[in-house]
PDB file of N, CA and C in Angstrom:
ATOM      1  N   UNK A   1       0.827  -1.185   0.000  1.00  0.00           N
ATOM      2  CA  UNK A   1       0.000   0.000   0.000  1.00  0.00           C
ATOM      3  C   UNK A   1       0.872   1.249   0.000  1.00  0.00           C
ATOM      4  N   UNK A   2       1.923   1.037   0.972  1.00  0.00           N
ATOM      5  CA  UNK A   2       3.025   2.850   1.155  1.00  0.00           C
ATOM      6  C   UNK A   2       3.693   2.695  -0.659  1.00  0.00           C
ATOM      7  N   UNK A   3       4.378   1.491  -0.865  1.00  0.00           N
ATOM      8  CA  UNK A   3       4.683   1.631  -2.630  1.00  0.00           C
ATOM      9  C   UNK A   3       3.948   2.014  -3.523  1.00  0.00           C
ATOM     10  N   UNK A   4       2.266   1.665  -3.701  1.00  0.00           N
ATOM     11  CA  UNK A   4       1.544   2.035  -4.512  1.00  0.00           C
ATOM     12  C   UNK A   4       1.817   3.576  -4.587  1.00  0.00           C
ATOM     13  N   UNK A   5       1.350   3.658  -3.339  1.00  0.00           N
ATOM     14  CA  UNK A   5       1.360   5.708  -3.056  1.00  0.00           C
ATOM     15  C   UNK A   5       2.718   6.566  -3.221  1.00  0.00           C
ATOM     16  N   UNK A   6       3.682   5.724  -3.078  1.00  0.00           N
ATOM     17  CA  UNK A   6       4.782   6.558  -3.388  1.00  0.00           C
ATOM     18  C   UNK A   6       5.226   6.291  -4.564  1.00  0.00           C
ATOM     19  N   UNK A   7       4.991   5.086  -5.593  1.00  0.00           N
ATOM     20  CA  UNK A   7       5.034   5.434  -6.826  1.00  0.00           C
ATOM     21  C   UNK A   7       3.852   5.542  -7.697  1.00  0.00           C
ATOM     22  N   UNK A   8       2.649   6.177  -6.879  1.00  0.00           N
ATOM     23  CA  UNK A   8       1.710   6.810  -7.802  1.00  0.00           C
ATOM     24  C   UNK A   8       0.814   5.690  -8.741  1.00  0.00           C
ATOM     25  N   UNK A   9       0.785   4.284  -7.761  1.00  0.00           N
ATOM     26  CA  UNK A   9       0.115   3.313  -8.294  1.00  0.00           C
ATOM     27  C   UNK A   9      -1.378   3.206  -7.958  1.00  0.00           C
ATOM     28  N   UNK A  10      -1.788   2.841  -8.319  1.00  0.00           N
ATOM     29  CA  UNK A  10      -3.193   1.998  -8.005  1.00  0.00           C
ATOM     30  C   UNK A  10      -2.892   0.947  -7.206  1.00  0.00           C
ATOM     31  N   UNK A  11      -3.805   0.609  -6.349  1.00  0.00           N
ATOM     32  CA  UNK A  11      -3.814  -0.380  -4.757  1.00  0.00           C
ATOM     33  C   UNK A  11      -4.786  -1.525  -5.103  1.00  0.00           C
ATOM     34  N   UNK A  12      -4.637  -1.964  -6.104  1.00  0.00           N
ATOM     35  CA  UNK A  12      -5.913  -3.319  -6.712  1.00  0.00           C
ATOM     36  C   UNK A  12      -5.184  -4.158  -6.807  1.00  0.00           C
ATOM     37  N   UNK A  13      -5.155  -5.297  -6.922  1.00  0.00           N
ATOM     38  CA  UNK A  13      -5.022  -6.980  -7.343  1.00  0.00           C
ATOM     39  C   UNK A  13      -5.378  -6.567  -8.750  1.00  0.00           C
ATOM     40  N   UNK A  14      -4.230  -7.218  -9.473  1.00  0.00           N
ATOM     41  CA  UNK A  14      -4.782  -7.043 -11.175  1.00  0.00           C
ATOM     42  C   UNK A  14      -5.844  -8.577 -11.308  1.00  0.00           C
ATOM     43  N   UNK A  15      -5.563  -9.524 -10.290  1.00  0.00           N
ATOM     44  CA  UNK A  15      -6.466 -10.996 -10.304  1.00  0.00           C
ATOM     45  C   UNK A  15      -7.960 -10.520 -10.253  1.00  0.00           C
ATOM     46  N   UNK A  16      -8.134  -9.751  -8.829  1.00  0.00           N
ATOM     47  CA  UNK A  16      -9.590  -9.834  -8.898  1.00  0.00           C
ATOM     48  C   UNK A  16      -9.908  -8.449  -8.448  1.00  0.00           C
ATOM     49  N   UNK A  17      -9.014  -7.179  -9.012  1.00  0.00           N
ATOM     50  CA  UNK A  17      -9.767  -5.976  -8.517  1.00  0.00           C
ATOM     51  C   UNK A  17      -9.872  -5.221  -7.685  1.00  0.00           C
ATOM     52  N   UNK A  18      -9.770  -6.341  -6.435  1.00  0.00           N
ATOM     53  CA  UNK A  18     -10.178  -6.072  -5.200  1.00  0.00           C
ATOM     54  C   UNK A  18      -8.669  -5.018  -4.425  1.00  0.00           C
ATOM     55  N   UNK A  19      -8.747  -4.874  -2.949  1.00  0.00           N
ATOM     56  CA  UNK A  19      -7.710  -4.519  -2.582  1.00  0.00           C
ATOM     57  C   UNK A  19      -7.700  -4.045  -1.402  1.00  0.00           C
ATOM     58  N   UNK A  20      -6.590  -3.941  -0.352  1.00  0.00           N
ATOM     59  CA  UNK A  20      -5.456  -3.153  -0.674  1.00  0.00           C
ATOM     60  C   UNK A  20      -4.840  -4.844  -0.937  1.00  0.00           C
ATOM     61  N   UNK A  21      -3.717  -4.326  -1.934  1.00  0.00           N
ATOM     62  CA  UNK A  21      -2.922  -5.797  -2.171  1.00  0.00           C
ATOM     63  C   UNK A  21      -1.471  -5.409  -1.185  1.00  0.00           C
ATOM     64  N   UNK A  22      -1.027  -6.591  -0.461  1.00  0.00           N
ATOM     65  CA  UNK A  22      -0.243  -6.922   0.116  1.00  0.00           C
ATOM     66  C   UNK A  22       0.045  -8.211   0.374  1.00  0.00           C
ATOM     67  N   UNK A  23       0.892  -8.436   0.956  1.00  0.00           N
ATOM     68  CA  UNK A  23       1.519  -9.976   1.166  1.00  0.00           C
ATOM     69  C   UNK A  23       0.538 -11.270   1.431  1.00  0.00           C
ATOM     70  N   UNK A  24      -0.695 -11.176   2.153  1.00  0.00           N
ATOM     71  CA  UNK A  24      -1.475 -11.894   2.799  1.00  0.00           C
ATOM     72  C   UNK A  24      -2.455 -11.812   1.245  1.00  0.00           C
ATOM     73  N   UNK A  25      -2.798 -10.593   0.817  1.00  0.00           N
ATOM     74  CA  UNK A  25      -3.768 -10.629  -0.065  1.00  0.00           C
ATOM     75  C   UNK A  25      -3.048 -12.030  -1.255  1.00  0.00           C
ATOM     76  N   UNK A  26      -1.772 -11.541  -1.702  1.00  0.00           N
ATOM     77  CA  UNK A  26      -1.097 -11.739  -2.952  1.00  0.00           C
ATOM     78  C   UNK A  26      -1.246 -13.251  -2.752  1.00  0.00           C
ATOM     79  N   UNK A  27      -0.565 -14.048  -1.851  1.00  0.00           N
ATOM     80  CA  UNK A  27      -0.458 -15.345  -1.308  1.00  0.00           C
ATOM     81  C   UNK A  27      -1.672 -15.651  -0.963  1.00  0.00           C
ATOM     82  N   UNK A  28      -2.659 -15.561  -0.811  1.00  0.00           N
ATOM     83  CA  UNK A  28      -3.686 -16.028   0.686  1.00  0.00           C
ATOM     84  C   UNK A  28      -4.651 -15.820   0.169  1.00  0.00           C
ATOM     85  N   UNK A  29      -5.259 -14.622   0.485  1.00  0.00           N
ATOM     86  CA  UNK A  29      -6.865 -13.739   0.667  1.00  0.00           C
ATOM     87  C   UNK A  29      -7.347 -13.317  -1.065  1.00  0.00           C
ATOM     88  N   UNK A  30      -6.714 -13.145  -2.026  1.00  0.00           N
ATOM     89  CA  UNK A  30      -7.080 -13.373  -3.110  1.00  0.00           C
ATOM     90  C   UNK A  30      -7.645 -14.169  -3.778  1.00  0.00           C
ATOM     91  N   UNK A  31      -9.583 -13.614  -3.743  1.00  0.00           N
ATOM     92  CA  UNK A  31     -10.471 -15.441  -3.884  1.00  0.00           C
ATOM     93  C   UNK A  31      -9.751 -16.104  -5.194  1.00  0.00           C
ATOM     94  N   UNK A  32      -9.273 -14.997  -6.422  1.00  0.00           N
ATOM     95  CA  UNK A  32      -9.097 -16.021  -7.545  1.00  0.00           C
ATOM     96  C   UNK A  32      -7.512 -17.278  -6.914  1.00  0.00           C
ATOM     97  N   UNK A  33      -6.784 -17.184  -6.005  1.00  0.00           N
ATOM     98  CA  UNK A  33      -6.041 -17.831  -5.650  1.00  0.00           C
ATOM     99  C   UNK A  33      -6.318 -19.153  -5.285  1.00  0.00           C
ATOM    100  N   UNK A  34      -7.866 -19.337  -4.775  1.00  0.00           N
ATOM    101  CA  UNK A  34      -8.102 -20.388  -3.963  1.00  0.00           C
ATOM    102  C   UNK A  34      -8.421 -21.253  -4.279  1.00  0.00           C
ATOM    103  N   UNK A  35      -8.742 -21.647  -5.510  1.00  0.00           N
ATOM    104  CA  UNK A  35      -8.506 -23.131  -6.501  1.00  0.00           C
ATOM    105  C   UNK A  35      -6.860 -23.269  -6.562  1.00  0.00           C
ATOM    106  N   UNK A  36      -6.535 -22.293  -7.025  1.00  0.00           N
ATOM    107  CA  UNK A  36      -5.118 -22.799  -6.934  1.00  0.00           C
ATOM    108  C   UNK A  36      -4.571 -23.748  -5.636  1.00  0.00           C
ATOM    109  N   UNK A  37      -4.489 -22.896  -4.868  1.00  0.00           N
ATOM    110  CA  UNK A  37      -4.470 -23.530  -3.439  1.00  0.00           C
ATOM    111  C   UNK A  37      -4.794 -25.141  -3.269  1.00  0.00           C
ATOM    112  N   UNK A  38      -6.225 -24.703  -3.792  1.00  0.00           N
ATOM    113  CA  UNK A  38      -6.737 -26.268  -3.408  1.00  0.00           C
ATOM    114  C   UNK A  38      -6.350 -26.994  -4.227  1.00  0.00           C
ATOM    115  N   UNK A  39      -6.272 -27.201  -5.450  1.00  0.00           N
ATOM    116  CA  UNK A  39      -5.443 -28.160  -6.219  1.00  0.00           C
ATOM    117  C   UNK A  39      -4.503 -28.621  -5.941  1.00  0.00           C
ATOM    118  N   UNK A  40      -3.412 -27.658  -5.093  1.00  0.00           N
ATOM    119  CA  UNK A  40      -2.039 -27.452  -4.411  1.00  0.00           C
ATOM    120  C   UNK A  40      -1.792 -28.645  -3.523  1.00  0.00           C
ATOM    121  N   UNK A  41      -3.113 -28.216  -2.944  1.00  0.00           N
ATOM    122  CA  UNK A  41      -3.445 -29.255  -1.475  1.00  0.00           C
ATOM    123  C   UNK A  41      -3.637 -30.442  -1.697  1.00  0.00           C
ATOM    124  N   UNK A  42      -4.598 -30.850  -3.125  1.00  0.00           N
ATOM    125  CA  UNK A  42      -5.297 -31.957  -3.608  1.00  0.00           C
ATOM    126  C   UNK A  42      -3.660 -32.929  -3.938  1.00  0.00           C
ATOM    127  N   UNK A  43      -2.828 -32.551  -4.836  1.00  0.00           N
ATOM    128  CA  UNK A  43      -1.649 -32.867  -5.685  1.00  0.00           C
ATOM    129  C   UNK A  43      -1.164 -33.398  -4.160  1.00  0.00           C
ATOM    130  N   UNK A  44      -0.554 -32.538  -3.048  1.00  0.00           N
ATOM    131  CA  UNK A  44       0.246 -32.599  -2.184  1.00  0.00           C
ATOM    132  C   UNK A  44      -0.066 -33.989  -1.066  1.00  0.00           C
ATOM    133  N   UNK A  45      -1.750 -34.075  -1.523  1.00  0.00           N
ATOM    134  CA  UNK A  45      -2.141 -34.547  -0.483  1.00  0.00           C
ATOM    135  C   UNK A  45      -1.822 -36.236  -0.818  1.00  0.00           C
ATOM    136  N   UNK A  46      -2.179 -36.242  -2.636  1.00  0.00           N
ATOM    137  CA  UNK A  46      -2.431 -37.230  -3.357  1.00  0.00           C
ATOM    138  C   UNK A  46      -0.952 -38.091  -2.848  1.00  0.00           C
ATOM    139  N   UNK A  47      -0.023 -36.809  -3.370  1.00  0.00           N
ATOM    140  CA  UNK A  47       1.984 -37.601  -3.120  1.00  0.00           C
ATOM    141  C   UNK A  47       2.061 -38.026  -1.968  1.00  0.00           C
ATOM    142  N   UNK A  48       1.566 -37.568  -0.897  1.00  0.00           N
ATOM    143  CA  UNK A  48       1.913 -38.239   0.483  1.00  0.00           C
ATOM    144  C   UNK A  48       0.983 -38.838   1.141  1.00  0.00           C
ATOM    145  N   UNK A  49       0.445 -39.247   0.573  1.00  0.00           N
ATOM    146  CA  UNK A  49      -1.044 -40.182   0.721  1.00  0.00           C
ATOM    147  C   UNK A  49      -1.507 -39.753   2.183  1.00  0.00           C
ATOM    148  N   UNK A  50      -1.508 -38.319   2.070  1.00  0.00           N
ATOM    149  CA  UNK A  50      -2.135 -38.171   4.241  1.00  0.00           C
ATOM    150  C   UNK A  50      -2.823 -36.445   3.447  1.00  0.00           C
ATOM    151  N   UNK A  51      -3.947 -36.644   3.976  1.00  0.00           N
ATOM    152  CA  UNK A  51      -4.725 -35.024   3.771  1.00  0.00           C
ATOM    153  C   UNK A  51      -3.773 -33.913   4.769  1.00  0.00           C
ATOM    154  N   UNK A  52      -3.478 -32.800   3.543  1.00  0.00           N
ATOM    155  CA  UNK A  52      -2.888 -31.915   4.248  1.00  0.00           C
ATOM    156  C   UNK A  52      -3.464 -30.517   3.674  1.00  0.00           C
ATOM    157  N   UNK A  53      -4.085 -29.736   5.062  1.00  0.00           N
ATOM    158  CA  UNK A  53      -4.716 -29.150   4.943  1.00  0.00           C
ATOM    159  C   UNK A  53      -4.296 -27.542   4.710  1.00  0.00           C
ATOM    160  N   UNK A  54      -4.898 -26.387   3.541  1.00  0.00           N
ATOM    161  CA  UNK A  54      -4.393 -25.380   3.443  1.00  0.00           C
ATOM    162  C   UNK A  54      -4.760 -24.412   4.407  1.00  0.00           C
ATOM    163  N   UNK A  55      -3.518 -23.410   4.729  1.00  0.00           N
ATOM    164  CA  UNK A  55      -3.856 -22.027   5.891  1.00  0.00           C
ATOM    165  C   UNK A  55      -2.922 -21.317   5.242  1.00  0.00           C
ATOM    166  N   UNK A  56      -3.264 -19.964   5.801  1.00  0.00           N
ATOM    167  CA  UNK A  56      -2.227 -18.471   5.563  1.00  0.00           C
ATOM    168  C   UNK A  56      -0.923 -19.096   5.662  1.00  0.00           C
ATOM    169  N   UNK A  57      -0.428 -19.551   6.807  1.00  0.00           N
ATOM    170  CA  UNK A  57       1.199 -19.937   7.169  1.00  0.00           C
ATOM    171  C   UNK A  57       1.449 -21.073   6.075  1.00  0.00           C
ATOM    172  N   UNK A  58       0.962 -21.792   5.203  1.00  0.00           N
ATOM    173  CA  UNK A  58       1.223 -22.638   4.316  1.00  0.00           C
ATOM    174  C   UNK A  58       1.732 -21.617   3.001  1.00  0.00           C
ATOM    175  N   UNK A  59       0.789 -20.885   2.967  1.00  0.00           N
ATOM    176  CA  UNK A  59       0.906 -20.247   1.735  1.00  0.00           C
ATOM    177  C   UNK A  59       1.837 -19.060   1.499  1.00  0.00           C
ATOM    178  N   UNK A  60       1.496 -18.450   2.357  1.00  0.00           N
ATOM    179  CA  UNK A  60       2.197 -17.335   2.794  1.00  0.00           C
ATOM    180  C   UNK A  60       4.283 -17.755   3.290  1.00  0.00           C
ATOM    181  N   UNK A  61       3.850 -18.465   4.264  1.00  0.00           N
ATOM    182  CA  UNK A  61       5.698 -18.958   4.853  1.00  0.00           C
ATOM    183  C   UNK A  61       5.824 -20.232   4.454  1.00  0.00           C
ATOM    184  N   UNK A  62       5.453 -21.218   3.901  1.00  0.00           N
ATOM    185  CA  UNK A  62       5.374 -22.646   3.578  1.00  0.00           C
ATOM    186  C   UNK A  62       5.661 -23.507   4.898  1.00  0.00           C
ATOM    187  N   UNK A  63       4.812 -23.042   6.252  1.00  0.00           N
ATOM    188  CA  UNK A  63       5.104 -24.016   7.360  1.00  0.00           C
ATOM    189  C   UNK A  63       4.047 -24.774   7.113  1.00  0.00           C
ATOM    190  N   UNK A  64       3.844 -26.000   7.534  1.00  0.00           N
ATOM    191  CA  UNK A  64       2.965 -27.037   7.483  1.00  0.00           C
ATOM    192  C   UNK A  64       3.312 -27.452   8.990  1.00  0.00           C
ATOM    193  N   UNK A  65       2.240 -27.116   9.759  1.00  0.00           N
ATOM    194  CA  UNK A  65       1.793 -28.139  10.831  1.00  0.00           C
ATOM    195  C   UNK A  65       0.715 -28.931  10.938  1.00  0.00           C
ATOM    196  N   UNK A  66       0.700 -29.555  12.206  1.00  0.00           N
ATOM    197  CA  UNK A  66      -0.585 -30.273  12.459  1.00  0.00           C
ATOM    198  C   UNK A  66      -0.442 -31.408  11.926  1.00  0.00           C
ATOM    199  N   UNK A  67      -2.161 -32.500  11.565  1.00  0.00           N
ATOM    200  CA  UNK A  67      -2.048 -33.463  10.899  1.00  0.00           C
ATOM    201  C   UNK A  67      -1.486 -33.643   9.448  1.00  0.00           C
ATOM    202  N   UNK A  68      -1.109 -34.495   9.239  1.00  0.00           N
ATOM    203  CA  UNK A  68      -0.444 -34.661   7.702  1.00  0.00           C
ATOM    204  C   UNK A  68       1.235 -34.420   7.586  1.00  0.00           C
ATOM    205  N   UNK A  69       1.591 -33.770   8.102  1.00  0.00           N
ATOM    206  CA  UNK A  69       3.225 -33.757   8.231  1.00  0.00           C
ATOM    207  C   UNK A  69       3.521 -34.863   8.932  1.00  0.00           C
ATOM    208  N   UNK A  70       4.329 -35.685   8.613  1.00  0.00           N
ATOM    209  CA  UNK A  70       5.021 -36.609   9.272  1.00  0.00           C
ATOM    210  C   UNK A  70       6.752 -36.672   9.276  1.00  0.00           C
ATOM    211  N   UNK A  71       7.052 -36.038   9.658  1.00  0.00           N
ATOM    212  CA  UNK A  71       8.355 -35.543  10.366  1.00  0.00           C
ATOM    213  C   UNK A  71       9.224 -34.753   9.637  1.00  0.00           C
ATOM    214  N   UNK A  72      10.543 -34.282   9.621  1.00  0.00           N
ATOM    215  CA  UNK A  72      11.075 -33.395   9.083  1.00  0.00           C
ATOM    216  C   UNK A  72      11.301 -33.617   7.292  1.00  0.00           C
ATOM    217  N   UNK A  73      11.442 -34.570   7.132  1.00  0.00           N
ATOM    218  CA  UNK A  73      11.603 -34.728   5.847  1.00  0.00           C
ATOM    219  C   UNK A  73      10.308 -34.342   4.900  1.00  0.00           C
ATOM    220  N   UNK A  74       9.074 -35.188   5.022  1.00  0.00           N
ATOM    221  CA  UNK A  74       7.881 -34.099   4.595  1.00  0.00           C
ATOM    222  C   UNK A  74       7.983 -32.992   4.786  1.00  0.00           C
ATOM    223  N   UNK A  75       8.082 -32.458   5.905  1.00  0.00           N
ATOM    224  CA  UNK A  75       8.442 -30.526   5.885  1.00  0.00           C
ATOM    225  C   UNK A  75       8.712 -29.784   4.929  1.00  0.00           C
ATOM    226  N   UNK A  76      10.193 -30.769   5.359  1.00  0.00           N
ATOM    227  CA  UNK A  76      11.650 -30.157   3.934  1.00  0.00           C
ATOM    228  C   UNK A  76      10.830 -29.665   2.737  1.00  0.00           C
ATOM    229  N   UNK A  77      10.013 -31.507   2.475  1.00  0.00           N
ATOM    230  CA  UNK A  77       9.302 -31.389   0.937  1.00  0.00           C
ATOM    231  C   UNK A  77       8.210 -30.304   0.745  1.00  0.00           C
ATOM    232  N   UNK A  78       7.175 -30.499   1.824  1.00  0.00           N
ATOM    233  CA  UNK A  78       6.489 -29.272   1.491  1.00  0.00           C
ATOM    234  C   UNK A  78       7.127 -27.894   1.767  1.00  0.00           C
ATOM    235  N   UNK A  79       7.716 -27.768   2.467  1.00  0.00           N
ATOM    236  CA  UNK A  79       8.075 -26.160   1.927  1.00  0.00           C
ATOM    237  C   UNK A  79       8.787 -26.126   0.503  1.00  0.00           C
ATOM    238  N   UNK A  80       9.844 -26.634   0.687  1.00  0.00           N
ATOM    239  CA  UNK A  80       9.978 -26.663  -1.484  1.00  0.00           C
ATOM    240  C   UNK A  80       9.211 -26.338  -2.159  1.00  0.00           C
ATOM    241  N   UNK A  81       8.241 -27.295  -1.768  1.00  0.00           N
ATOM    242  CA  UNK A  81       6.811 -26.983  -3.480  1.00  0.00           C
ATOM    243  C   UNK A  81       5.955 -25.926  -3.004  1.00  0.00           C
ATOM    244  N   UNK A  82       6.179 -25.560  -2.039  1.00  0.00           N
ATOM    245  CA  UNK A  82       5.008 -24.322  -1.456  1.00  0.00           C
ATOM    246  C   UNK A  82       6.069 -23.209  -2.417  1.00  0.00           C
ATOM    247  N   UNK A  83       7.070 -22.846  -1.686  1.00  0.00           N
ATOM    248  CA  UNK A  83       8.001 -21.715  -2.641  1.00  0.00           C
ATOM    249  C   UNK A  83       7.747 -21.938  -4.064  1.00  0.00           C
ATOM    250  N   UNK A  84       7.970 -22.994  -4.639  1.00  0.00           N
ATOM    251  CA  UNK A  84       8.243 -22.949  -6.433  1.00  0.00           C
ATOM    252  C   UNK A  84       6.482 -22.495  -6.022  1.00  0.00           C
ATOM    253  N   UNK A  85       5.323 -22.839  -5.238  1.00  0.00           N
ATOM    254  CA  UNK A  85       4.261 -22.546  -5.683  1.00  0.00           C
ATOM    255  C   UNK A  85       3.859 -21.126  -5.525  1.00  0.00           C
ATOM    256  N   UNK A  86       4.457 -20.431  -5.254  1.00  0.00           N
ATOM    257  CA  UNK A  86       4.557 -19.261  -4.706  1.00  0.00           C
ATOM    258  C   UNK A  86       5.547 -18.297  -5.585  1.00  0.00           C
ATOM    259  N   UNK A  87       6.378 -19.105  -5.948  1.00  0.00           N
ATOM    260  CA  UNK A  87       6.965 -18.032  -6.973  1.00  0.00           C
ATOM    261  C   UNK A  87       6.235 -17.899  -8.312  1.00  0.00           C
ATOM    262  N   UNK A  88       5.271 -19.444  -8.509  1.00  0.00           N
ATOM    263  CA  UNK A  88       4.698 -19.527  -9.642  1.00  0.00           C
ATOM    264  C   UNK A  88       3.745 -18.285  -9.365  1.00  0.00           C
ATOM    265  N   UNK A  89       3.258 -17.770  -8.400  1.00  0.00           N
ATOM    266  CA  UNK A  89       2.374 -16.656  -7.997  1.00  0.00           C
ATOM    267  C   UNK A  89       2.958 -15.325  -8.464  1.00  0.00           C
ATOM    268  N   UNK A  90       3.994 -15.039  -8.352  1.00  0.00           N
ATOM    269  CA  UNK A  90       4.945 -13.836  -8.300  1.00  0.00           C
ATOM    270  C   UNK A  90       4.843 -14.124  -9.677  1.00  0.00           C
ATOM    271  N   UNK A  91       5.650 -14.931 -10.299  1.00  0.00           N
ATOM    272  CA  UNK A  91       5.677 -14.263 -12.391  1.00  0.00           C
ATOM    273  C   UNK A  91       4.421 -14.085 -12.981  1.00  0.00           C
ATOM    274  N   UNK A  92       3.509 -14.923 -12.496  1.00  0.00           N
ATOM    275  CA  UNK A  92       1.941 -14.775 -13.249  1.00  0.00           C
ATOM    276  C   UNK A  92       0.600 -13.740 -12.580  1.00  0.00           C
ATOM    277  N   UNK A  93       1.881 -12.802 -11.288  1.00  0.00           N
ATOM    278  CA  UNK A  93       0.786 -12.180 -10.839  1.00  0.00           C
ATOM    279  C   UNK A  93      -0.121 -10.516 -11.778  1.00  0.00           C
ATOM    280  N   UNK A  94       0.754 -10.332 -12.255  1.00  0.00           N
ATOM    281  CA  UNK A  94       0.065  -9.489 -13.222  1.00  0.00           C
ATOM    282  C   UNK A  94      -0.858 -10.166 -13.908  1.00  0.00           C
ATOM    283  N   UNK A  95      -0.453 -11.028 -14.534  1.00  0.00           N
ATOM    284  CA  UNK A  95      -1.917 -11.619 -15.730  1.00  0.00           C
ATOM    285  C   UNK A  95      -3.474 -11.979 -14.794  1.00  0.00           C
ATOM    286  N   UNK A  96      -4.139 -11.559 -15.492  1.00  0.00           N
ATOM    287  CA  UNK A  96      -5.484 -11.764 -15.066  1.00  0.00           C
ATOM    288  C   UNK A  96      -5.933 -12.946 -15.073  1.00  0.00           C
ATOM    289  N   UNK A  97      -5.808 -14.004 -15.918  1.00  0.00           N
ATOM    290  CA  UNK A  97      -6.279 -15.061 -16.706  1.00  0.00           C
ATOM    291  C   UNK A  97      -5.992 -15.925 -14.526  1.00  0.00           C
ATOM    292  N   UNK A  98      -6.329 -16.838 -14.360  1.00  0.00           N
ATOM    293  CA  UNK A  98      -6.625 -17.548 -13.179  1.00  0.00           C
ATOM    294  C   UNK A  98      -5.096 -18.387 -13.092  1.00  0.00           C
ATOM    295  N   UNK A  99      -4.952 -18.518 -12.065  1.00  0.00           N
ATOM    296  CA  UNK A  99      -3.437 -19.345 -12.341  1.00  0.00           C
ATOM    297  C   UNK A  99      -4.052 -21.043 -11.899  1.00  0.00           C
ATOM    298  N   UNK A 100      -3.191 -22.056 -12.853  1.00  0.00           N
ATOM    299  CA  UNK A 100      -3.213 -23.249 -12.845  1.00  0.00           C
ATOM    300  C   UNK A 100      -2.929 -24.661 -11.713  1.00  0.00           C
ATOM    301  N   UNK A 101      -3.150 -24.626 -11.487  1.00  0.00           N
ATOM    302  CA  UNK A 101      -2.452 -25.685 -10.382  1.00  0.00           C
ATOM    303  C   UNK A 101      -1.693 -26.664 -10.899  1.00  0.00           C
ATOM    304  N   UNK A 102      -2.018 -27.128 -11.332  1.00  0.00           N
ATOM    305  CA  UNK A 102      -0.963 -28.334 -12.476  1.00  0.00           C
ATOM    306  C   UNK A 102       0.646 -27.210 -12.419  1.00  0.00           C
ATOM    307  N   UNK A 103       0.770 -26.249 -12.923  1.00  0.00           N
ATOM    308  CA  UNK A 103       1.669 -25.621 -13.528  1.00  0.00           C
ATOM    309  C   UNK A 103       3.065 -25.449 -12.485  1.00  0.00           C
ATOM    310  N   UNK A 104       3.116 -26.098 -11.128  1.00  0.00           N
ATOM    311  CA  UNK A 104       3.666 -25.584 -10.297  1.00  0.00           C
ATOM    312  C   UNK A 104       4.405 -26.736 -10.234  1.00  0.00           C
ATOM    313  N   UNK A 105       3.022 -28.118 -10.434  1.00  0.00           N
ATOM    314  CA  UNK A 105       3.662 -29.573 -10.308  1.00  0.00           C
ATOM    315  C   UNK A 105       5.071 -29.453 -11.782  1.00  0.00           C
ATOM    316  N   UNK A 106       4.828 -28.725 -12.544  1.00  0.00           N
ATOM    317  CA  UNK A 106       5.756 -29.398 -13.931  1.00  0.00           C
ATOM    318  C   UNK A 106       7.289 -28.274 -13.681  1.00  0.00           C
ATOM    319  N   UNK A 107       7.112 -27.187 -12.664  1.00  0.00           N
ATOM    320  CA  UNK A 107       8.126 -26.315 -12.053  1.00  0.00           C
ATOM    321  C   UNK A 107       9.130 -27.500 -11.275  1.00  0.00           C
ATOM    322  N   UNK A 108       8.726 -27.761 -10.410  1.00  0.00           N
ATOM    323  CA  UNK A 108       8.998 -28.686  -9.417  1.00  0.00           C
ATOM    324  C   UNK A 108       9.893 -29.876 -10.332  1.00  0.00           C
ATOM    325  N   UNK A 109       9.084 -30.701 -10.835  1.00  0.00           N
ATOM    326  CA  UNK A 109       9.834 -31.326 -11.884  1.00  0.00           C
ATOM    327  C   UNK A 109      11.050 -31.151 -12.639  1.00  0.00           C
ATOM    328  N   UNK A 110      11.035 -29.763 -12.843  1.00  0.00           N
ATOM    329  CA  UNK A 110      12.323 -29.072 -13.448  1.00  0.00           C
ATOM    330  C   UNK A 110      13.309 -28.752 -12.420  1.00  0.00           C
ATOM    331  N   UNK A 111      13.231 -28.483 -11.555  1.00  0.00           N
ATOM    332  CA  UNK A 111      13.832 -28.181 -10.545  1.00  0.00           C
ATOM    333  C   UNK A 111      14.465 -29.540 -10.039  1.00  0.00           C
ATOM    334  N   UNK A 112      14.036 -30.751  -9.820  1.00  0.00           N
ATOM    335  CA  UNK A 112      14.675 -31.958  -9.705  1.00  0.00           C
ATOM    336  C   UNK A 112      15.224 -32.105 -10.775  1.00  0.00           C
ATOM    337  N   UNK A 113      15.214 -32.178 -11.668  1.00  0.00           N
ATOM    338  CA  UNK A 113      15.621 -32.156 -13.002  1.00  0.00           C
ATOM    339  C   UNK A 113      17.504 -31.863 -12.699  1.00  0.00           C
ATOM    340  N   UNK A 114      17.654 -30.688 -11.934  1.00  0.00           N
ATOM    341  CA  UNK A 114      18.762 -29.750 -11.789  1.00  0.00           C
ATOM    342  C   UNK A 114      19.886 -30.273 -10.641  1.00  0.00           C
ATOM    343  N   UNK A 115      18.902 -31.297  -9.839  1.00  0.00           N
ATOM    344  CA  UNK A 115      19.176 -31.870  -8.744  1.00  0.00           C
ATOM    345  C   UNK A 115      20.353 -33.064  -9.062  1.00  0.00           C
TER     346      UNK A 115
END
């Protein structure tokens, strides 16, 4: 919100309009985000065969507590794919068009790829 105003921007989400955009909005509170999310969740949940459920601190910091984590090594993994899912947020956040969920799984992929 202080950047918009000091470089003479507009304070909207180019996704859905809405606003003030900030960190929680960009990651989180942005309804067009929340398929994403859930797909996120669906994929994540599918690989580690245990339901793991989405919140702000998932999306936002990639912590995963509670049920469904099973010890540090899941962690490790989900925070990884939370970031690549999250950066996939950052390059496609200008475009309007809805972002994909699939698209984060084939990031990830590349990224082992490098491994």
């Amino acid at each position: 919100a202080r950047m918009s105003r000091f470089f003479g921007l507009e304070d909207r989400c180019a996704k859905c309009v809405g606003g003030p955009v900030n960190h929680v909005h960009m990651f989180w509170a942005c309804p067009k985000l929340r398929g994403y999310w859930q797909g996120f969740a669906d994929v994540i949940s599918r690989v580690l065969k245990t339901r793991v459920a989405m919140s702000p601190e998932v999306a936002i910091f990639g912590v995963f507590e509670g049920p469904g984590v099973q010890g540090a090594r899941e962690a490790d993994i989900l925070a990884f794919v939370s970031l690549v899912a999250r950066r996939r947020i950052l390059v496609a956040w200008r475009d309007s068009k809805p972002l994909e969920s699939e698209i984060w799984v084939s990031e990830v992929a590349g990224f082992l790829r490098l491994e």
